[in-house]
N, C-alpha and C. Protein backbone atom coordinates (compact mmCIF):
# COMPACT_ATOMS: atom_id res chain seq x y z
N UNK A 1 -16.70 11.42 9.37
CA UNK A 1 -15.96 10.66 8.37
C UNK A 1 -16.08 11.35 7.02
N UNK A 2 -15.00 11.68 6.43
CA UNK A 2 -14.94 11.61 5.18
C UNK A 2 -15.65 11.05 3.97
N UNK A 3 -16.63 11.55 2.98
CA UNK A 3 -17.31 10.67 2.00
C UNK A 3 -16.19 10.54 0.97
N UNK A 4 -15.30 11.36 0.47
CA UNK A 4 -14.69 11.61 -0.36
C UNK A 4 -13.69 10.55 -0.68
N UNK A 5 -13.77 9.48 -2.33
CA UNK A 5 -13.32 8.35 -2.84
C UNK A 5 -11.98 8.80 -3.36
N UNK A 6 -10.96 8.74 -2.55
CA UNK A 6 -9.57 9.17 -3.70
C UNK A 6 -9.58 7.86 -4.36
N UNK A 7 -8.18 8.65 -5.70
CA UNK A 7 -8.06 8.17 -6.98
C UNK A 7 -7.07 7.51 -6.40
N UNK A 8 -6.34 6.29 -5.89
CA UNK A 8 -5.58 5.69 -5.75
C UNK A 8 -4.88 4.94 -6.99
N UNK A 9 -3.74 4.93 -7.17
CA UNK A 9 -2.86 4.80 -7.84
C UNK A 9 -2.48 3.08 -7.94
N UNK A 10 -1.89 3.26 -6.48
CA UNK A 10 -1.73 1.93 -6.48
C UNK A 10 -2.71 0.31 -6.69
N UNK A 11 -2.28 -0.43 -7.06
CA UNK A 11 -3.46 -1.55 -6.62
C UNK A 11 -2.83 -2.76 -5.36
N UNK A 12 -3.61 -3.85 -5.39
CA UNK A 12 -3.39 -5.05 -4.66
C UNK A 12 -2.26 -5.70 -5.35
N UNK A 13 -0.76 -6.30 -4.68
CA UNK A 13 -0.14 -7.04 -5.50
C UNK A 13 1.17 -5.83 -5.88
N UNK A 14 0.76 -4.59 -6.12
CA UNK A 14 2.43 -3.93 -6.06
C UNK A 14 3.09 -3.92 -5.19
N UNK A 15 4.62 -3.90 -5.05
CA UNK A 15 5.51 -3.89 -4.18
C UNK A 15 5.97 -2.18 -4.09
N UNK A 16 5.81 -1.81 -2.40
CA UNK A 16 6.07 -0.42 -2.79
C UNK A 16 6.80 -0.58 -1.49
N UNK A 17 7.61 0.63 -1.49
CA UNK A 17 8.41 1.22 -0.59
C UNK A 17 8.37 2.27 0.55
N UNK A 18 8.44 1.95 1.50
CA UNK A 18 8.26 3.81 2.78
C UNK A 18 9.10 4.95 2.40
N UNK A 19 8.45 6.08 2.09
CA UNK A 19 9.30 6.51 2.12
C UNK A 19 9.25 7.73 3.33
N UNK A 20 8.34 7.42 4.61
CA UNK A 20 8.47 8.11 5.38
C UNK A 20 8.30 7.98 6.72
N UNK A 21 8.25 8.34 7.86
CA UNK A 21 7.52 7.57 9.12
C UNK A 21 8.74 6.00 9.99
N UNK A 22 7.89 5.59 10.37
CA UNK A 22 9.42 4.65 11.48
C UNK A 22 9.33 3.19 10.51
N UNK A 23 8.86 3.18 9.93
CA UNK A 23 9.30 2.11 8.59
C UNK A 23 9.90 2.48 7.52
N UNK A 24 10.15 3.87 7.43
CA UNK A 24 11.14 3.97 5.95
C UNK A 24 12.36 3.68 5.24
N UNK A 25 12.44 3.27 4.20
CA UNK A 25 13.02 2.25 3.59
C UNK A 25 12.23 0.46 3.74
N UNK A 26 11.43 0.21 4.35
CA UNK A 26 11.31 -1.29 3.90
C UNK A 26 10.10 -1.20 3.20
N UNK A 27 10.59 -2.38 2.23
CA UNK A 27 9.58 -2.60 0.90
C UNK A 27 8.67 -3.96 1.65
N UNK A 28 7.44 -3.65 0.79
CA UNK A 28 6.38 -4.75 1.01
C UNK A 28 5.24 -4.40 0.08
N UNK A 29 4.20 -5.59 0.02
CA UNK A 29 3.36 -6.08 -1.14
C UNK A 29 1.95 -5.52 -1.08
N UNK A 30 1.35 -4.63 -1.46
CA UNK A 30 -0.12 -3.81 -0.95
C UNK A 30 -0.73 -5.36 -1.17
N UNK A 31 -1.35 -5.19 0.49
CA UNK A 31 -2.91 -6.04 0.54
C UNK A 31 -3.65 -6.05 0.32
N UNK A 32 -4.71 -4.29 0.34
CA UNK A 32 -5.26 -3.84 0.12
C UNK A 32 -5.21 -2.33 0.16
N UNK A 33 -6.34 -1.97 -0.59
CA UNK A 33 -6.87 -0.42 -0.87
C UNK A 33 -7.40 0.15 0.21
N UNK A 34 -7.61 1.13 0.22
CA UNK A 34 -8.73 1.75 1.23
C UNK A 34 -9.09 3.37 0.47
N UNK A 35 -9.85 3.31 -0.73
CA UNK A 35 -10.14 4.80 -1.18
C UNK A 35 -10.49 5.67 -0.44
N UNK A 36 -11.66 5.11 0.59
CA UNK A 36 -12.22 5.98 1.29
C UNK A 36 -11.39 6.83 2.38
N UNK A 37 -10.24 5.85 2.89
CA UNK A 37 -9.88 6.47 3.68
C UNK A 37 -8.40 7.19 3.30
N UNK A 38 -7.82 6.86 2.24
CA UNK A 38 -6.98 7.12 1.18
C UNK A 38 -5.67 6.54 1.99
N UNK A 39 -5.61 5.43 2.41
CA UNK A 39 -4.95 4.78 2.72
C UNK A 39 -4.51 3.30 2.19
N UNK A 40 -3.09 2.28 2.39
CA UNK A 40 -3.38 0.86 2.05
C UNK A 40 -2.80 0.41 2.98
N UNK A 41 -2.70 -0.96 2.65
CA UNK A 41 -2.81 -1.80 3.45
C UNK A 41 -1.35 -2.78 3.24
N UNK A 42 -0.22 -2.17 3.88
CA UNK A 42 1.17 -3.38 3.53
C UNK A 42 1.79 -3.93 4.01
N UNK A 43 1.80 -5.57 3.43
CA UNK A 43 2.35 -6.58 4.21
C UNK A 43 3.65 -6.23 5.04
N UNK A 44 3.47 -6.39 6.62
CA UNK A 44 5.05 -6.04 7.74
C UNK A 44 5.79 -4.86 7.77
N UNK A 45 4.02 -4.16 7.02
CA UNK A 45 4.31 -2.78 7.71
C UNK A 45 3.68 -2.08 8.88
N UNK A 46 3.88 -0.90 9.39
CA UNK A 46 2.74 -0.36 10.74
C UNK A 46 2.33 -1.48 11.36
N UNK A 47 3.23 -2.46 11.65
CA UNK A 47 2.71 -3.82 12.91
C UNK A 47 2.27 -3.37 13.71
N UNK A 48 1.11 -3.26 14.28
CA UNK A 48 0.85 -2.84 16.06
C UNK A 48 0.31 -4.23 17.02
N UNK A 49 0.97 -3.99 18.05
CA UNK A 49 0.39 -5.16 18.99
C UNK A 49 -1.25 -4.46 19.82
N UNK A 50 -2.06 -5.75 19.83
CA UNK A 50 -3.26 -5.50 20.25
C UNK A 50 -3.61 -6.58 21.58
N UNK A 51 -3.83 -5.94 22.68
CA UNK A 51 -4.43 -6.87 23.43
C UNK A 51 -5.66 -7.47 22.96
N UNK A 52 -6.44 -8.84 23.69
CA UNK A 52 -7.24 -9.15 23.02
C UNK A 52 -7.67 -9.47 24.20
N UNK A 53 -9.42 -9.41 24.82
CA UNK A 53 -9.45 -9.70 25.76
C UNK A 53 -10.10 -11.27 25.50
N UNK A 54 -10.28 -12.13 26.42
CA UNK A 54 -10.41 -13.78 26.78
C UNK A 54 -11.64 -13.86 25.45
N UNK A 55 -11.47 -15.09 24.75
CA UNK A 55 -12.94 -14.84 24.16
C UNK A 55 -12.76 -16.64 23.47
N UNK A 56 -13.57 -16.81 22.52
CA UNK A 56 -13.73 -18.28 22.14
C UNK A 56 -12.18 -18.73 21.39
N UNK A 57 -11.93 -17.70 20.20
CA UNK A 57 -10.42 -17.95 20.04
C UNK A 57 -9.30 -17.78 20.54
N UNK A 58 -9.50 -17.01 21.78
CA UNK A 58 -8.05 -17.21 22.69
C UNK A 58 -8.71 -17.00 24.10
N UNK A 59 -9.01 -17.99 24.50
CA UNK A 59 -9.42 -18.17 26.00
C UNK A 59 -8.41 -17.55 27.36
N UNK A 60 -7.51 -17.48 26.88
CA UNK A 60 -6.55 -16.93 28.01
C UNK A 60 -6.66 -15.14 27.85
N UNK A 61 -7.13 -15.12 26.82
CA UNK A 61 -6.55 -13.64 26.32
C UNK A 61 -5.39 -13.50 25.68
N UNK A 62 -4.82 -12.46 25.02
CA UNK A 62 -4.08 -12.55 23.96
C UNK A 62 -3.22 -11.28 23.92
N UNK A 63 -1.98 -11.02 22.89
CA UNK A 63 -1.41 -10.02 22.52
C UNK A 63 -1.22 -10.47 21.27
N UNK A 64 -2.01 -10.22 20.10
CA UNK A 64 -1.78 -10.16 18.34
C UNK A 64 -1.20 -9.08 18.17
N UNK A 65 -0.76 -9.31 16.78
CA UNK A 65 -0.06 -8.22 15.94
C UNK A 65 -0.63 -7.91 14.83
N UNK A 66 -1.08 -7.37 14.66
CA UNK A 66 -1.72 -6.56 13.68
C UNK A 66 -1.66 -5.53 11.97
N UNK A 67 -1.69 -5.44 11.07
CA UNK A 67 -0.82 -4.91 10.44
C UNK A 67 -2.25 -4.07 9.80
N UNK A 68 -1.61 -2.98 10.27
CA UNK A 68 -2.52 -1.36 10.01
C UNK A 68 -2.59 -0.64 8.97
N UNK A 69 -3.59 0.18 8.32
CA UNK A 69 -3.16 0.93 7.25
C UNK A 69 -2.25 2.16 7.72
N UNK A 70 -1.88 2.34 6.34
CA UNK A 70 -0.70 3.43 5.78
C UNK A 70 -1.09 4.56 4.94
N UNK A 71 -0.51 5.56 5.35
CA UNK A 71 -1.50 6.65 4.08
C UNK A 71 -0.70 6.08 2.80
N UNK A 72 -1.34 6.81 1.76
CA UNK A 72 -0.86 6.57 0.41
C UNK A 72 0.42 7.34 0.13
N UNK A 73 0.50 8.43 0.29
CA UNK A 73 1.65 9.38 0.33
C UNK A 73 2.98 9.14 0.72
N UNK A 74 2.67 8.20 2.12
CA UNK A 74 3.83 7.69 2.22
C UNK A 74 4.74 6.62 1.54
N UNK A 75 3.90 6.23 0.80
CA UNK A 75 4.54 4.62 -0.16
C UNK A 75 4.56 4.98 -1.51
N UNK A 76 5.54 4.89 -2.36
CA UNK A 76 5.89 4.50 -3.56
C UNK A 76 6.04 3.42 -4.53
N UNK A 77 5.61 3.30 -5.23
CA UNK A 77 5.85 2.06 -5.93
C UNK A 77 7.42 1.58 -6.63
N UNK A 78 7.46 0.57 -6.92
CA UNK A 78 9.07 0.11 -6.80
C UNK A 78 8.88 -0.13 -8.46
N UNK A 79 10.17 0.50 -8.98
CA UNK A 79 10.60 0.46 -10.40
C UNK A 79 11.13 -0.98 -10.63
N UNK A 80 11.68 -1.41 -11.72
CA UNK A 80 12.19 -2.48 -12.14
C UNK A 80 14.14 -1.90 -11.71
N UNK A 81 14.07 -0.85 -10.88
CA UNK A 81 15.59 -0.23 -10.63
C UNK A 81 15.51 -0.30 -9.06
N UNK A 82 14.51 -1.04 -8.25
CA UNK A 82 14.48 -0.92 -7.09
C UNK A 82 14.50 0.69 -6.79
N UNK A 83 14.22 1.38 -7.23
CA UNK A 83 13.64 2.71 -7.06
C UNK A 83 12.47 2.87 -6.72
N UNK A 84 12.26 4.44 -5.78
CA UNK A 84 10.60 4.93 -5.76
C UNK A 84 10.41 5.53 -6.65
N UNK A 85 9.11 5.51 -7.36
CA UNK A 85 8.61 6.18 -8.53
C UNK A 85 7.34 6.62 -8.60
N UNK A 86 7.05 7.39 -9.00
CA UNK A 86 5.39 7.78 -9.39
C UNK A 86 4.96 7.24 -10.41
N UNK A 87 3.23 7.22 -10.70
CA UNK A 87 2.73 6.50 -11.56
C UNK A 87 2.20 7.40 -12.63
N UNK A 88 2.07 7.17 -13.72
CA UNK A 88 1.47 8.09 -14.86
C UNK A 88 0.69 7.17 -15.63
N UNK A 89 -0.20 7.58 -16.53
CA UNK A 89 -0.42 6.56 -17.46
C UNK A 89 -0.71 6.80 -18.65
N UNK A 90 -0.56 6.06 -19.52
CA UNK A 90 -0.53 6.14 -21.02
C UNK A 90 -1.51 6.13 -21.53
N UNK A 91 -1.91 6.62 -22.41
CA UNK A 91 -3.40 5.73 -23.45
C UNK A 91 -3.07 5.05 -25.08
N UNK A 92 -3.11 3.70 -25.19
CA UNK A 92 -2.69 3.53 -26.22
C UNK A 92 -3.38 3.45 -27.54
N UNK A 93 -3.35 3.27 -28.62
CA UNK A 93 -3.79 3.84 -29.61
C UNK A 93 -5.32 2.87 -29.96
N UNK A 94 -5.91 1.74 -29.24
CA UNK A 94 -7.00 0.96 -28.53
C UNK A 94 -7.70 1.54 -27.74
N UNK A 95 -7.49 2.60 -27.11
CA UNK A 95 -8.01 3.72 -25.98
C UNK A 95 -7.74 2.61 -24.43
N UNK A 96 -6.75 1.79 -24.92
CA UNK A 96 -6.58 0.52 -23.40
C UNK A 96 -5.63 1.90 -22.35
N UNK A 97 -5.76 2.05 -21.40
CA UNK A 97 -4.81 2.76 -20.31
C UNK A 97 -4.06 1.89 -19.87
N UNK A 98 -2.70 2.29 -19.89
CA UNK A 98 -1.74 1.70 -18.89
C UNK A 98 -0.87 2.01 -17.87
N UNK A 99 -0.57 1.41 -16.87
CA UNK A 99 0.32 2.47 -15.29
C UNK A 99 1.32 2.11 -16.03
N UNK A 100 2.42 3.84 -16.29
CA UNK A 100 3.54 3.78 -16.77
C UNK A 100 4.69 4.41 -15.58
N UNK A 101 5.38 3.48 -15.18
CA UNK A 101 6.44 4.12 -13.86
C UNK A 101 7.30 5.45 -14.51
N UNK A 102 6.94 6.78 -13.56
CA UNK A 102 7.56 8.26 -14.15
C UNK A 102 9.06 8.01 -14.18
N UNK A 103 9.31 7.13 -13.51
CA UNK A 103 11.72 7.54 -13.43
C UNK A 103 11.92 6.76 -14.74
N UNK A 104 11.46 5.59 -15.15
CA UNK A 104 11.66 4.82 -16.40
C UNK A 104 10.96 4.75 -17.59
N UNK A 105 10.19 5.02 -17.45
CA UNK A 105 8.78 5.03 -18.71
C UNK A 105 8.04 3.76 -18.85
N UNK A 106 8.44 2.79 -17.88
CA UNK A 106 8.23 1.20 -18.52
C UNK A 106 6.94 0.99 -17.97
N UNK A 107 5.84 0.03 -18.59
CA UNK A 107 4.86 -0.25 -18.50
C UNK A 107 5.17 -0.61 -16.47
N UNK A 108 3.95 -0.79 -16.06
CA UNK A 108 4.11 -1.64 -14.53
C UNK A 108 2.88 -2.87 -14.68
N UNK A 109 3.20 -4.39 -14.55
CA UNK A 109 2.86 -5.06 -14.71
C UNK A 109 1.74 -5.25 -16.01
């Protein structure tokens, strides 16, 4: 395994977009991070079905669906233009940092 913490861009709560792989084009909401593995985590994306074998919460046994991480590379974050965009950030004259979307310049949340 990898020790190495990437700098992830994104956080929990942006809406980003595929832009590669057998989901590309649909947008959804990061769940979560994963630095370590430099991956996230997005809602009704990479669904995989999982057998489950018999156990206290599904006594019969089961087929769940699952929703898997995603590398980072593949997702973009969504502009206020429904565009993919990259993130940059500003420093303002407070030394406060802010994520500024690269296609528009506009603050992101």
């Amino acid at each position: 395994m990898n020790t190495r913490v990437y700098k992830i861009r994104l956080q929990k709560g942006d809406t980003v977009i595929v832009r590669s792989g057998k989901d590309k084009g649909k947008t959804g909401v990061i769940l979560a991070t994963h630095p370590k593995e430099n991956k996230v985590t997005v809602e009704g994306i990479n669904v995989v079905k999982k057998h489950v074998k018999p156990n206290r919460q599904h006594p019969q046994g089961n087929i769940i669906e699952l929703t898997k991480p995603i590398w980072v590379s593949k997702v973009a974050i969504v502009d206020d233009k429904k565009k993919p965009s990259r993130i940059g950030y500003k420093l303002a004259k407070d030394g406060t940092k802010t994520r500024v979307a690269k296609t528009t310049g506009k603050e992101i949340k």
